[in-house]
C-alpha atoms as a PDB file:
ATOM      1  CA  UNK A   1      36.164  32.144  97.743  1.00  0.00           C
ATOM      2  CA  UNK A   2      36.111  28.727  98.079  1.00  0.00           C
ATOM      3  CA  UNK A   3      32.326  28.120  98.990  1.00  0.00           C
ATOM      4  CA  UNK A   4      31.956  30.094  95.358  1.00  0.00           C
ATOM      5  CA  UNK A   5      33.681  27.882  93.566  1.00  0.00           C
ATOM      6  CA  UNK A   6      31.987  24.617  94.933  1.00  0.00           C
ATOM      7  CA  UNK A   7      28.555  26.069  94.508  1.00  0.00           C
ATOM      8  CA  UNK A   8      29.292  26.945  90.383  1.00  0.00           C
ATOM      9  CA  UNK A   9      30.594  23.752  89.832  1.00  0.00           C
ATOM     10  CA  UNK A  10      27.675  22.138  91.401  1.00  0.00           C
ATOM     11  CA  UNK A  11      25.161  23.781  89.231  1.00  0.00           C
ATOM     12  CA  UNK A  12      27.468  23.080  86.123  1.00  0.00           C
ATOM     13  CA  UNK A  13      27.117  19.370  87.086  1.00  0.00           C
ATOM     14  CA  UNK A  14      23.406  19.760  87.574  1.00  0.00           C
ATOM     15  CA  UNK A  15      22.710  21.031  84.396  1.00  0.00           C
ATOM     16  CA  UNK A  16      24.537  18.512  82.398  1.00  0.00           C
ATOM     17  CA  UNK A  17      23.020  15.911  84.295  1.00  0.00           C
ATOM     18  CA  UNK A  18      19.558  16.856  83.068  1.00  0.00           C
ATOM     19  CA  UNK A  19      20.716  17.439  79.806  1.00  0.00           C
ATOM     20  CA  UNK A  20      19.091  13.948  78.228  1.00  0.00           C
ATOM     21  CA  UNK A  21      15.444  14.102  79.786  1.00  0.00           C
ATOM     22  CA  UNK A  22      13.447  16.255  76.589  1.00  0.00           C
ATOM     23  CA  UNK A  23      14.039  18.387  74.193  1.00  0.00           C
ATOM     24  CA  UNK A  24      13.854  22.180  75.161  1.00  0.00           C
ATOM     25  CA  UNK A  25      10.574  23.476  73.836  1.00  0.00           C
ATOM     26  CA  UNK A  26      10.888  26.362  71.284  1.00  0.00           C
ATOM     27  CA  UNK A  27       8.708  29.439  72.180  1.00  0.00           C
ATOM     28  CA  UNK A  28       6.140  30.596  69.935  1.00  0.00           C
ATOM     29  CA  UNK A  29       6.182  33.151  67.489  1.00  0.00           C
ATOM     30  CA  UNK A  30       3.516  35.870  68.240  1.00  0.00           C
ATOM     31  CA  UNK A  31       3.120  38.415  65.326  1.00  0.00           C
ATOM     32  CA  UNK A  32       1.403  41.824  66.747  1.00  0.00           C
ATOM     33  CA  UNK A  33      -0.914  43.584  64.537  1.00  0.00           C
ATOM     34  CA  UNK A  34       1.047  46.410  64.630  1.00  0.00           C
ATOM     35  CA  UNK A  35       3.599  46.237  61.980  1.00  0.00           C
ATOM     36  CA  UNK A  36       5.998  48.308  63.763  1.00  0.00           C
ATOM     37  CA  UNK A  37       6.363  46.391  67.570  1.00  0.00           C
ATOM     38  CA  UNK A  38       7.505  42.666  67.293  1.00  0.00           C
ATOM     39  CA  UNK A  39       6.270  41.110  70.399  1.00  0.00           C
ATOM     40  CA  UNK A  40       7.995  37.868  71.534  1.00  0.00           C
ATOM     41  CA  UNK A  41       5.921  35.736  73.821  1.00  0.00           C
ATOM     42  CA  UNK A  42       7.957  34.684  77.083  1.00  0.00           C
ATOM     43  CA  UNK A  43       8.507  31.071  77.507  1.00  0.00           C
ATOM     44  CA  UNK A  44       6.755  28.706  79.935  1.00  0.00           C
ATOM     45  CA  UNK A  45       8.710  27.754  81.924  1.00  0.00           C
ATOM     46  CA  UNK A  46       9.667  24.071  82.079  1.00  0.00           C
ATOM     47  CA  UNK A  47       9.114  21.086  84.134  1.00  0.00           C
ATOM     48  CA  UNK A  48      11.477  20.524  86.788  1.00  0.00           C
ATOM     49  CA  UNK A  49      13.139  17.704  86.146  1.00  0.00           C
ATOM     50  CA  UNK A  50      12.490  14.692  88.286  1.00  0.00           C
ATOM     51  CA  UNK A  51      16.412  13.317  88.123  1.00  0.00           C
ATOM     52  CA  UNK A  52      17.952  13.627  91.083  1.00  0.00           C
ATOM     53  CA  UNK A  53      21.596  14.709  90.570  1.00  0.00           C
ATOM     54  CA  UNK A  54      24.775  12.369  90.912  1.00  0.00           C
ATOM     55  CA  UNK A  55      26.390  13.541  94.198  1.00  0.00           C
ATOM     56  CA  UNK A  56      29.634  15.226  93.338  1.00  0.00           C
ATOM     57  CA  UNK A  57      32.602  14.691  95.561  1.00  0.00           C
ATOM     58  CA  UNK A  58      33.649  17.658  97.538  1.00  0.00           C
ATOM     59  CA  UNK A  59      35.335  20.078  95.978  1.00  0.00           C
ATOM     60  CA  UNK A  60      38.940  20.669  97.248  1.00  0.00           C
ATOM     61  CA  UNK A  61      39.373  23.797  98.882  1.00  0.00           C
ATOM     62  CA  UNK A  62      42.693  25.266  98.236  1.00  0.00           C
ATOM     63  CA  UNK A  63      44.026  27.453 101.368  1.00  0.00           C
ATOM     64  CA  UNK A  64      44.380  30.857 100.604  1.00  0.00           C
ATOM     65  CA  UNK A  65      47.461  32.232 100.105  1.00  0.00           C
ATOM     66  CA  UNK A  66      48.896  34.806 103.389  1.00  0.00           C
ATOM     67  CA  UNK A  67      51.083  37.413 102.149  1.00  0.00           C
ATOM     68  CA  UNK A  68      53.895  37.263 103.412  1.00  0.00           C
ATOM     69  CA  UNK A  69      55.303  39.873 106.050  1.00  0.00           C
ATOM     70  CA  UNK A  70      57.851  42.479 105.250  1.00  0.00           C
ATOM     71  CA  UNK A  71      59.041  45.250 106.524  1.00  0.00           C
ATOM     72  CA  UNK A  72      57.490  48.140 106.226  1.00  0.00           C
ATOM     73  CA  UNK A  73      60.670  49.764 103.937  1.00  0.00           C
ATOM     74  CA  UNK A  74      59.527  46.363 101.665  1.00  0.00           C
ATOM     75  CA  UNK A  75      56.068  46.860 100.882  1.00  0.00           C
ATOM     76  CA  UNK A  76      56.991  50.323  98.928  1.00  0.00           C
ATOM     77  CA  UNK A  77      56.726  49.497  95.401  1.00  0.00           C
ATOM     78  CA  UNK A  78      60.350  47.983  94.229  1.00  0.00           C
ATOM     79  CA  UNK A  79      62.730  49.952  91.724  1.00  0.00           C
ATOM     80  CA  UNK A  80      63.505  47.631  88.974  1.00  0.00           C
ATOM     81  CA  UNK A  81      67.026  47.077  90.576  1.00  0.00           C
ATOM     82  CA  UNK A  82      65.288  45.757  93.234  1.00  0.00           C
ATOM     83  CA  UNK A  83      63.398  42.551  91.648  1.00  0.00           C
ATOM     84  CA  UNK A  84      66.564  41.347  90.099  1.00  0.00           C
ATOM     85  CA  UNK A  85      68.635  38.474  92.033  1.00  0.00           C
ATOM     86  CA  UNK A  86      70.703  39.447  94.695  1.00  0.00           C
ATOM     87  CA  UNK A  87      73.863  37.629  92.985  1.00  0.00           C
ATOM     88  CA  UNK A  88      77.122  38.216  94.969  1.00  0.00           C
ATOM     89  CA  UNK A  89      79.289  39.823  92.441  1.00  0.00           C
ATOM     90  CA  UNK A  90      83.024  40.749  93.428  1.00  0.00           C
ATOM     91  CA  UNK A  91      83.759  44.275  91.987  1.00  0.00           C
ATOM     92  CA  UNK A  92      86.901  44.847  90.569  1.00  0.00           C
ATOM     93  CA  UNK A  93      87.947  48.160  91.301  1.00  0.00           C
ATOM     94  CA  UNK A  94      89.515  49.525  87.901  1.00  0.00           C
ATOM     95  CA  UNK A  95      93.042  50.759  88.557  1.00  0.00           C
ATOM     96  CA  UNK A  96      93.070  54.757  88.905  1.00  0.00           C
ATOM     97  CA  UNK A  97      95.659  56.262  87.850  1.00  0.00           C
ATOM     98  CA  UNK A  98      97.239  58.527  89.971  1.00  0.00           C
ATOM     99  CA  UNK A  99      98.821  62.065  88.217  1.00  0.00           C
ATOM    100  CA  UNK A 100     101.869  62.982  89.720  1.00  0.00           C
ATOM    101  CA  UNK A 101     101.594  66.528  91.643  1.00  0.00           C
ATOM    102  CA  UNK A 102     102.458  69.077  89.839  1.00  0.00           C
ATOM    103  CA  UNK A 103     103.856  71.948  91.893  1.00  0.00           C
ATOM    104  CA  UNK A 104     103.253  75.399  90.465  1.00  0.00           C
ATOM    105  CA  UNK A 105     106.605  77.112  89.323  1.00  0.00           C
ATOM    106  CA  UNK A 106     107.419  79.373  92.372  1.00  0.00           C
ATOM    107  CA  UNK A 107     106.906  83.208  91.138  1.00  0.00           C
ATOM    108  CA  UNK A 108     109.897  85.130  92.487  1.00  0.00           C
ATOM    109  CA  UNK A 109     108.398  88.043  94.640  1.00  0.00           C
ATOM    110  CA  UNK A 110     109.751  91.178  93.518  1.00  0.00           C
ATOM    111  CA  UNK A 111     111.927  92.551  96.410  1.00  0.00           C
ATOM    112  CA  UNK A 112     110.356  95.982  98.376  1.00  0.00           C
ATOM    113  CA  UNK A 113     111.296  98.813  96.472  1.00  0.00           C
ATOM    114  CA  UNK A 114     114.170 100.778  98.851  1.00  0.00           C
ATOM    115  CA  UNK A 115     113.710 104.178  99.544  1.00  0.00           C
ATOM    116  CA  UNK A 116     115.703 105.797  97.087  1.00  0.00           C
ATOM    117  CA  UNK A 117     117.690 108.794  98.922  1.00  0.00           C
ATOM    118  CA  UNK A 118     117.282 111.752  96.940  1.00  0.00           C
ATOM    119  CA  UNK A 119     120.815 114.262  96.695  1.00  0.00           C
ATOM    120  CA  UNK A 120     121.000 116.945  98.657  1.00  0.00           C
ATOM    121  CA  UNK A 121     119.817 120.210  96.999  1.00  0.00           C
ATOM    122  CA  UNK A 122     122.796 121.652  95.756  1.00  0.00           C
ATOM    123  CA  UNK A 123     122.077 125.074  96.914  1.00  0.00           C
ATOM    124  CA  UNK A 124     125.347 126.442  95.800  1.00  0.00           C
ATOM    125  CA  UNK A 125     126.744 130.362  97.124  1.00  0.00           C
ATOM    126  CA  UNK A 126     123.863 131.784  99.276  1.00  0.00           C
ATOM    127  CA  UNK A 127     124.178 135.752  99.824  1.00  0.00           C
ATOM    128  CA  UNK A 128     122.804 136.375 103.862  1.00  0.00           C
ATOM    129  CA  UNK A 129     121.796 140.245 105.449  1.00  0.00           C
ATOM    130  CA  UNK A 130     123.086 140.431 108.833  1.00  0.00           C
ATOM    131  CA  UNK A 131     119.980 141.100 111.687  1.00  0.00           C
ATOM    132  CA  UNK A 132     121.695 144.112 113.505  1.00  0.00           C
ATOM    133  CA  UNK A 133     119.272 143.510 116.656  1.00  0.00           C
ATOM    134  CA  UNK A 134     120.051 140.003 116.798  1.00  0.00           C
ATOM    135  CA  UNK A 135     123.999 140.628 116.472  1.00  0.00           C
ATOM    136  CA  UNK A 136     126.473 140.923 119.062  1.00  0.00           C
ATOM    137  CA  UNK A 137     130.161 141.997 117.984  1.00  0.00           C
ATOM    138  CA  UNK A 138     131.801 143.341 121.170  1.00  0.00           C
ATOM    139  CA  UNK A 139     135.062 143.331 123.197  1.00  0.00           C
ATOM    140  CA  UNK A 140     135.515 143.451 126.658  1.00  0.00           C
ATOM    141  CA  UNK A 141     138.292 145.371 128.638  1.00  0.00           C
ATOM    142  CA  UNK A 142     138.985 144.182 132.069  1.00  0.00           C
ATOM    143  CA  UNK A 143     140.700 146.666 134.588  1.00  0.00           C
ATOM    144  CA  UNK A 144     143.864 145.633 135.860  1.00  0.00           C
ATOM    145  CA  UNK A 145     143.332 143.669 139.121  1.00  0.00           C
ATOM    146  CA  UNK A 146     147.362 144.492 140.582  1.00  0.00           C
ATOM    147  CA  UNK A 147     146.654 148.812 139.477  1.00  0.00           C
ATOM    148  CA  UNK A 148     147.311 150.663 142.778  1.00  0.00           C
ATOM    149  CA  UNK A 149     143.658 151.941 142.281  1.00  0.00           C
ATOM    150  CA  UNK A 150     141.760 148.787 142.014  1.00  0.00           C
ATOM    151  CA  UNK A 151     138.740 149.835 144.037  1.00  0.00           C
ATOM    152  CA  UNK A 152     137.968 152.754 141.153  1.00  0.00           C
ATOM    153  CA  UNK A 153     138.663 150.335 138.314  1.00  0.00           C
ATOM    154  CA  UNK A 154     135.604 148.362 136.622  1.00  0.00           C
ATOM    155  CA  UNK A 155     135.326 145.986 133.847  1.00  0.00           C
ATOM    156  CA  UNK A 156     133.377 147.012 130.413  1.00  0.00           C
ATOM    157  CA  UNK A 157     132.423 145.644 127.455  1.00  0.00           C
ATOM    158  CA  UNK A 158     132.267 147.693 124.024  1.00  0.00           C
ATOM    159  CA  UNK A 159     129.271 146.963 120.998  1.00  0.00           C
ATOM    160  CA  UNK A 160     130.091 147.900 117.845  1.00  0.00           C
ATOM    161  CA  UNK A 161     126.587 148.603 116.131  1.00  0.00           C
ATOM    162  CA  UNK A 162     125.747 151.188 112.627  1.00  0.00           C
ATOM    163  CA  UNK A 163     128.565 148.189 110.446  1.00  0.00           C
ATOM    164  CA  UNK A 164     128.393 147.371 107.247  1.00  0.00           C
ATOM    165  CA  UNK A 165     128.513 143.973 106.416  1.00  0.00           C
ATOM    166  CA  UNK A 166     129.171 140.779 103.587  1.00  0.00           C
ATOM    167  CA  UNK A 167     128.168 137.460 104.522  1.00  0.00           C
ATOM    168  CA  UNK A 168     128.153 134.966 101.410  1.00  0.00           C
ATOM    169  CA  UNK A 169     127.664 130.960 102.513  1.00  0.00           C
ATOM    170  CA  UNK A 170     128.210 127.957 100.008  1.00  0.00           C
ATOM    171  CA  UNK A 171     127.356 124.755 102.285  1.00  0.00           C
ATOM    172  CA  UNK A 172     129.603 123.006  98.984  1.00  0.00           C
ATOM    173  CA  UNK A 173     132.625 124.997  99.201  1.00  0.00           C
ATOM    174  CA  UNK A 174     134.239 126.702 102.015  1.00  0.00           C
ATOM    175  CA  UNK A 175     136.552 127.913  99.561  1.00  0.00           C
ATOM    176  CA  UNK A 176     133.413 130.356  98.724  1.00  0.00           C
ATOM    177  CA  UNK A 177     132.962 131.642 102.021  1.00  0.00           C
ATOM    178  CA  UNK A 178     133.445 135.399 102.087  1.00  0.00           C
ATOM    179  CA  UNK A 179     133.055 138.009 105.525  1.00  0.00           C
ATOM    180  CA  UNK A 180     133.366 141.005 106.147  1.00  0.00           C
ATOM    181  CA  UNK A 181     132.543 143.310 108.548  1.00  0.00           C
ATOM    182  CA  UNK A 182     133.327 147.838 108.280  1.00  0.00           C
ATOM    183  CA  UNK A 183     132.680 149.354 111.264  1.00  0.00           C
ATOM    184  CA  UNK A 184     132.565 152.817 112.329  1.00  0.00           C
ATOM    185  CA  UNK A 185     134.825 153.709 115.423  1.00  0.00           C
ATOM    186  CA  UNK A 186     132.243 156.357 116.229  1.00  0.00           C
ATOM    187  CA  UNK A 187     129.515 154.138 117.015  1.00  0.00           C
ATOM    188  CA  UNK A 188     131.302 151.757 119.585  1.00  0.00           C
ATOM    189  CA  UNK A 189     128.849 151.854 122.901  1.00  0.00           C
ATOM    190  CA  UNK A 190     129.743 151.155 126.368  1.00  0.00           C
ATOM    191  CA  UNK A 191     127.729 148.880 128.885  1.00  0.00           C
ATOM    192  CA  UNK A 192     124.525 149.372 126.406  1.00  0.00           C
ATOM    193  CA  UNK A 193     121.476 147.598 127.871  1.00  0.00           C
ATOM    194  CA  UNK A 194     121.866 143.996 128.197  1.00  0.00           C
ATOM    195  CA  UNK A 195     125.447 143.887 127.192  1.00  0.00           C
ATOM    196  CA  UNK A 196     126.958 143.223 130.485  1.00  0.00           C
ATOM    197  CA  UNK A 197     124.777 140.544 131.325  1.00  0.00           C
ATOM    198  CA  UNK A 198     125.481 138.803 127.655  1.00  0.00           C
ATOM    199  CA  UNK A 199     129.155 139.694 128.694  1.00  0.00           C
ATOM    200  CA  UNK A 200     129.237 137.648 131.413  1.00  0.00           C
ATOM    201  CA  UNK A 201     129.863 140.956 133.637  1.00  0.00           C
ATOM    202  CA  UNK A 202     128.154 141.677 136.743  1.00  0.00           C
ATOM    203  CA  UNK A 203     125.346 144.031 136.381  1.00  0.00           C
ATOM    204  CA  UNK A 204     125.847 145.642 139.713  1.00  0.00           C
ATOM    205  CA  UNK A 205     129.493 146.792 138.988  1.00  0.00           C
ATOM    206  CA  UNK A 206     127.870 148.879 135.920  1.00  0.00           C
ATOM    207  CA  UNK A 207     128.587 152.671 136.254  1.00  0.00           C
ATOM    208  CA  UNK A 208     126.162 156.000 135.028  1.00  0.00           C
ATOM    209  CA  UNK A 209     125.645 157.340 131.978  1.00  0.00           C
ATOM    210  CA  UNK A 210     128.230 160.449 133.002  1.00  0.00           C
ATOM    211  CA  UNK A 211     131.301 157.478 133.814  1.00  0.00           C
ATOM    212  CA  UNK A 212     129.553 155.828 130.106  1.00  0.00           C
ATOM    213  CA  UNK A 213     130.106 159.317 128.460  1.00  0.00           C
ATOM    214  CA  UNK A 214     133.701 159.531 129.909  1.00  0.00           C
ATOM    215  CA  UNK A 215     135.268 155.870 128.984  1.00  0.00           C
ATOM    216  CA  UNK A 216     133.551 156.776 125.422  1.00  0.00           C
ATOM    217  CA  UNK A 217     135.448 160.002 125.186  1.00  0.00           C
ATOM    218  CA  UNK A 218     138.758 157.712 126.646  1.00  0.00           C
ATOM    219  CA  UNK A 219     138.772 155.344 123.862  1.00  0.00           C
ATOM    220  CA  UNK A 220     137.786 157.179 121.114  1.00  0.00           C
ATOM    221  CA  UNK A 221     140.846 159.552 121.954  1.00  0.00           C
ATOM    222  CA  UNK A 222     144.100 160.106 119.932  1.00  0.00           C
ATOM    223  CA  UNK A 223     146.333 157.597 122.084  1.00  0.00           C
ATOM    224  CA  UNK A 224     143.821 155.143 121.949  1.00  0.00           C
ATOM    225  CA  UNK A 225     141.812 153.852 119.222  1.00  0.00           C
ATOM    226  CA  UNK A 226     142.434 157.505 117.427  1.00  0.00           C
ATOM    227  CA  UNK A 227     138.673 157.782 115.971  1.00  0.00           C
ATOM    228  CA  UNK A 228     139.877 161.149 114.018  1.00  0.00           C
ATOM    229  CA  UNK A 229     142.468 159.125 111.811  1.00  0.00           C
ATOM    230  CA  UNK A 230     140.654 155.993 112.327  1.00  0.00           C
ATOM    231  CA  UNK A 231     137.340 155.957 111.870  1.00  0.00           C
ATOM    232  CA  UNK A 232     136.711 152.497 111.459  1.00  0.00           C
ATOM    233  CA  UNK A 233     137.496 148.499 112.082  1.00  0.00           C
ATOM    234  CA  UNK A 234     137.619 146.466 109.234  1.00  0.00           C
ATOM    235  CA  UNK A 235     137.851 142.483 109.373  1.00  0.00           C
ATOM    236  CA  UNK A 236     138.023 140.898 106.178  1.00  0.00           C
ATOM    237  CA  UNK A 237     137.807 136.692 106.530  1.00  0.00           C
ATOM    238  CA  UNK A 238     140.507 134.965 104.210  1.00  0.00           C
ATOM    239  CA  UNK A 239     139.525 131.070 104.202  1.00  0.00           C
ATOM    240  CA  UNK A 240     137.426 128.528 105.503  1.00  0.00           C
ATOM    241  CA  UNK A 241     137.836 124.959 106.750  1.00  0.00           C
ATOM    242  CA  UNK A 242     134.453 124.009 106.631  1.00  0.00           C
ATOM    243  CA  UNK A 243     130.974 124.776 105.915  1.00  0.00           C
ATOM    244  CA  UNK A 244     129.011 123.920 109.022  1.00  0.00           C
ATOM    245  CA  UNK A 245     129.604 122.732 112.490  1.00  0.00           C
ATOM    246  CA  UNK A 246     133.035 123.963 113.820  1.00  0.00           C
ATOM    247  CA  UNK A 247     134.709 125.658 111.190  1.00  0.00           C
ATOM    248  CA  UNK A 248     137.524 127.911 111.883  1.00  0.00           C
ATOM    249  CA  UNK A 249     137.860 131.442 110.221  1.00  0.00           C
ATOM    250  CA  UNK A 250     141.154 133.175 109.460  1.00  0.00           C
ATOM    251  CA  UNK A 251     140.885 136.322 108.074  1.00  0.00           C
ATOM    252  CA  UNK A 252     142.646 139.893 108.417  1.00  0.00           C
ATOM    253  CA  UNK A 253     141.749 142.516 111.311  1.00  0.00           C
ATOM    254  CA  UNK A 254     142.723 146.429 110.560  1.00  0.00           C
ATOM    255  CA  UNK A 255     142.263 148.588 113.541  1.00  0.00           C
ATOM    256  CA  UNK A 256     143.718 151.890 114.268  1.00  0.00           C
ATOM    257  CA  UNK A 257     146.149 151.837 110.899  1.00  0.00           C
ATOM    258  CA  UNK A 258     147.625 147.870 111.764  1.00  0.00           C
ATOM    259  CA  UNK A 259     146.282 145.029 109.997  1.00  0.00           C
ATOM    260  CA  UNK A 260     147.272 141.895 111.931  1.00  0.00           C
ATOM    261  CA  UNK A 261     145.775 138.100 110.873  1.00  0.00           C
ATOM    262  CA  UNK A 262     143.994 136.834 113.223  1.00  0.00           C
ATOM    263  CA  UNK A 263     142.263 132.659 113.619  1.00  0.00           C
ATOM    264  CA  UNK A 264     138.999 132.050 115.368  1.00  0.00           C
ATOM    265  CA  UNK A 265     136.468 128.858 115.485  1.00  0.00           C
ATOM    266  CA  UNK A 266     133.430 129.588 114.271  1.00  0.00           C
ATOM    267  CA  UNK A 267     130.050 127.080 115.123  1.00  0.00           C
ATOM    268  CA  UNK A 268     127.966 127.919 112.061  1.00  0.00           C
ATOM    269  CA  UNK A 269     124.613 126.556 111.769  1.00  0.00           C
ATOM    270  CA  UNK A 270     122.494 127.516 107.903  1.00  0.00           C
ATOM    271  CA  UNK A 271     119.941 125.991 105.995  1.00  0.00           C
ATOM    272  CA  UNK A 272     119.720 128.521 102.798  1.00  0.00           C
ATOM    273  CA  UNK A 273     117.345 130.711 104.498  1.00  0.00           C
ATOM    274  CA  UNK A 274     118.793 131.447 108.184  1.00  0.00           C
ATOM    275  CA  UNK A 275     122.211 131.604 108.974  1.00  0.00           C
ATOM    276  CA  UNK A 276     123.984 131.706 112.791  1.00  0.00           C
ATOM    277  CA  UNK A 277     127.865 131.657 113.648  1.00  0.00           C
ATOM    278  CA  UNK A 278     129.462 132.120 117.144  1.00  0.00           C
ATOM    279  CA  UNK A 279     132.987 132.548 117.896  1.00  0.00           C
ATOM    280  CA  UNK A 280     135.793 134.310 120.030  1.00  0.00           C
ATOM    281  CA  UNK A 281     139.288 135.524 119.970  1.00  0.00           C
ATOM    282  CA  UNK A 282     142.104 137.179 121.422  1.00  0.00           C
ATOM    283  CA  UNK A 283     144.270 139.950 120.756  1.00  0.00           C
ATOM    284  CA  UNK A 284     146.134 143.194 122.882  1.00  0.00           C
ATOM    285  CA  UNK A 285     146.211 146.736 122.633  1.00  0.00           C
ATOM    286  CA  UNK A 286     150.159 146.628 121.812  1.00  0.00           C
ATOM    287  CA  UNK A 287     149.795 144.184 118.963  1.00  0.00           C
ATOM    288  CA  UNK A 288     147.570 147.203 116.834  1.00  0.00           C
ATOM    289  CA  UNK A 289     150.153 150.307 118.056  1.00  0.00           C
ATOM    290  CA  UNK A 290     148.619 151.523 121.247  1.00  0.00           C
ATOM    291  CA  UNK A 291     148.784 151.268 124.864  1.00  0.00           C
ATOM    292  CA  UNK A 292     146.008 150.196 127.092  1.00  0.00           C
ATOM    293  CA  UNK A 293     144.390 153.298 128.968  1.00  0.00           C
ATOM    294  CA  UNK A 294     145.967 154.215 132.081  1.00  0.00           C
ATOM    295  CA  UNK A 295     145.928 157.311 134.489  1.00  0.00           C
ATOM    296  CA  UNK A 296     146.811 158.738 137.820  1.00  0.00           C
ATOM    297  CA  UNK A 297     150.684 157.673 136.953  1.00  0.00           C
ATOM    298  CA  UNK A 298     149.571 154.430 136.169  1.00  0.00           C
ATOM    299  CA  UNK A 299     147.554 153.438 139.629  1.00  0.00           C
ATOM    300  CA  UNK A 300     144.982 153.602 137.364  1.00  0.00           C
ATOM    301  CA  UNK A 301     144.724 151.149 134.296  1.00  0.00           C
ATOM    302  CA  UNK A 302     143.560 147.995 131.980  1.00  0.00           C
ATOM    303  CA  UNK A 303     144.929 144.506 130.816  1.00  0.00           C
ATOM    304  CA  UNK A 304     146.361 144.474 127.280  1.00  0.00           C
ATOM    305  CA  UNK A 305     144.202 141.531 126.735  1.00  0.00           C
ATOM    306  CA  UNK A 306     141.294 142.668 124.170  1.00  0.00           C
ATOM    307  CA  UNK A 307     138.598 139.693 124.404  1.00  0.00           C
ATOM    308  CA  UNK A 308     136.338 139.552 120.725  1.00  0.00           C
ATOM    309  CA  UNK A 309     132.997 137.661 120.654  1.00  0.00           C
ATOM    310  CA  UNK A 310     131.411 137.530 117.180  1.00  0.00           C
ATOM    311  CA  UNK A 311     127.619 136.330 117.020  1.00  0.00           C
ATOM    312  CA  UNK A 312     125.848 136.984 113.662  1.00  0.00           C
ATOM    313  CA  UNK A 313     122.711 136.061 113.210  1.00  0.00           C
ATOM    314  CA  UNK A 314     121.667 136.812 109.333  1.00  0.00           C
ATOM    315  CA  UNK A 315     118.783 135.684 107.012  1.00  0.00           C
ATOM    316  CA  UNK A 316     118.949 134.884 102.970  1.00  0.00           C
ATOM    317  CA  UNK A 317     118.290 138.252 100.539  1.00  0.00           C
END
């Protein structure tokens, strides 16, 4: 670059140097015969000039100048932010002010919902039909143990069975409980299948169907239970002390002409479709009018005891 410039400003010296030596010479003017060309004759050229030029002093040559060396991140092209200053300015952070937290109002959770216990149906005064097969009303007679004729003697028990019956329930009101039982002298059976075991006798000590036909004939006879004027037991239940559980039952028993009162606790278990009561009681021949049976002068004979189970099993009409 520098040899460039020294060599164009020697030939601008030059040619002011030889700018006094003669007039330039102006070409001539040739005129073509054809009217529509215009031919200009070229120049001769002119004399060099015999002046020898005035030695110029050497042209100062100006160093070039070297970029200088940045980093690589540098030499990408600068954002406008970038060519300004760096000026150290101290920024003033503008106060911020600072909102109070607010807390959200605290919703009150609605408490679980309790199970709400729904009253007891009031099923009021249920009318039941007593299951004759799944019945037992019975008494047992036990032989006198001191009778002179023990070794003949034998215990029995006696089901009462073709009865008529009234069972009305209210689990609300004992005062609504009505029972009643009406049955026929006639039908009492001795030692029938399964009774002696139920009975809590022993099975072995159970006698034929001839001895069965004979203590039949024996109780149903005028000194005894007196069938003929007789014909039937009647219990008849007076009042209640409760509906369920334990619950004892008074009522009235009439047997053989004498009604005596008589007390026994019940277990009752219903629900409005089944119902099931257990119970026993006591009473003796002598308190009803009668003897217990006895023969051969008395070496032969029963206790006065008479020992009732009831255990009704009935379902809802």
């Amino acid at each position: 670059m520098s040899e460039i410039r020294a060599m164009v400003l020697s030939l601008v010296l030059a040619g002011c140097s030889g700018a006094n030596t003669e007039a330039p010479v102006e070409p001539a003017e040739v005129v073509s015969e054809e009217p529509s060309r215009a031919v200009l004759a070229t120049p001769a050229p002119l004399p060099a000039a015999n002046v020898e030029p005035t030695p110029l002093p050497p042209a100062e040559v100006l160093p070039e100048p070297v970029p200088p060396t940045t980093p690589a991140a540098a030499q990408q092209a600068p954002s406008p932010a970038a060519k300004k200053p760096d000026v150290a300015t101290e920024v003033v952070a503008e106060p911020v002010a600072v909102q109070p937290e607010v807390k959200e109002p605290e919703v009150a959770q609605p408490e679980p919902e309790q199970p709400v216990e729904e009253p007891a149906e009031q099923r009021g005064l249920t009318s039941y039909a007593v299951v004759p097969a799944d019945t037992w009303i019975y008494v047992v007679v036990r032989f006198d143990p001191d009778a002179l004729a023990v070794a003949l003697g034998h215990d029995h028990m006696v089901r009462a069975v073709g009865y008529q019956s009234t069972l009305r329930w209210n689990p609300e009101s004992a005062e609504d409980c009505d029972v009643s039982f009406v049955i026929p002298v006639a039908d009492l059976v001795p030692d029938p299948p399964g009774g002696r075991e139920r009975a809590g006798l022993d099975p072995l000590d159970a006698v034929g169907k001839k001895a069965l036909g004979s203590i039949k004939s024996n109780f149903l006879a005028k000194k005894q239970l007196h069938a003929d004027a007789y014909p039937e037991i009647r219990f008849q239940s007076t009042s209640c002390d409760g509906v369920s559980g334990p619950v004892r039952v008074k009522g009235d028993l009439s047997m053989r002409g004498v009604t005596n009162p008589i007390s026994l606790r019940m277990e009752v278990e219903e629900d409005g479709e089944t119902f099931r009561a257990t119970g026993r009681f006591e009473t003796t021949h002598t308190a009803f009018g009668f003897k217990p049976f006895s023969n051969m002068a008395g070496a032969f004979r029963n206790l006065d005891t008479l020992s009732f189970t009831v255990d009704v099993a009935a379902k809802a009409r």
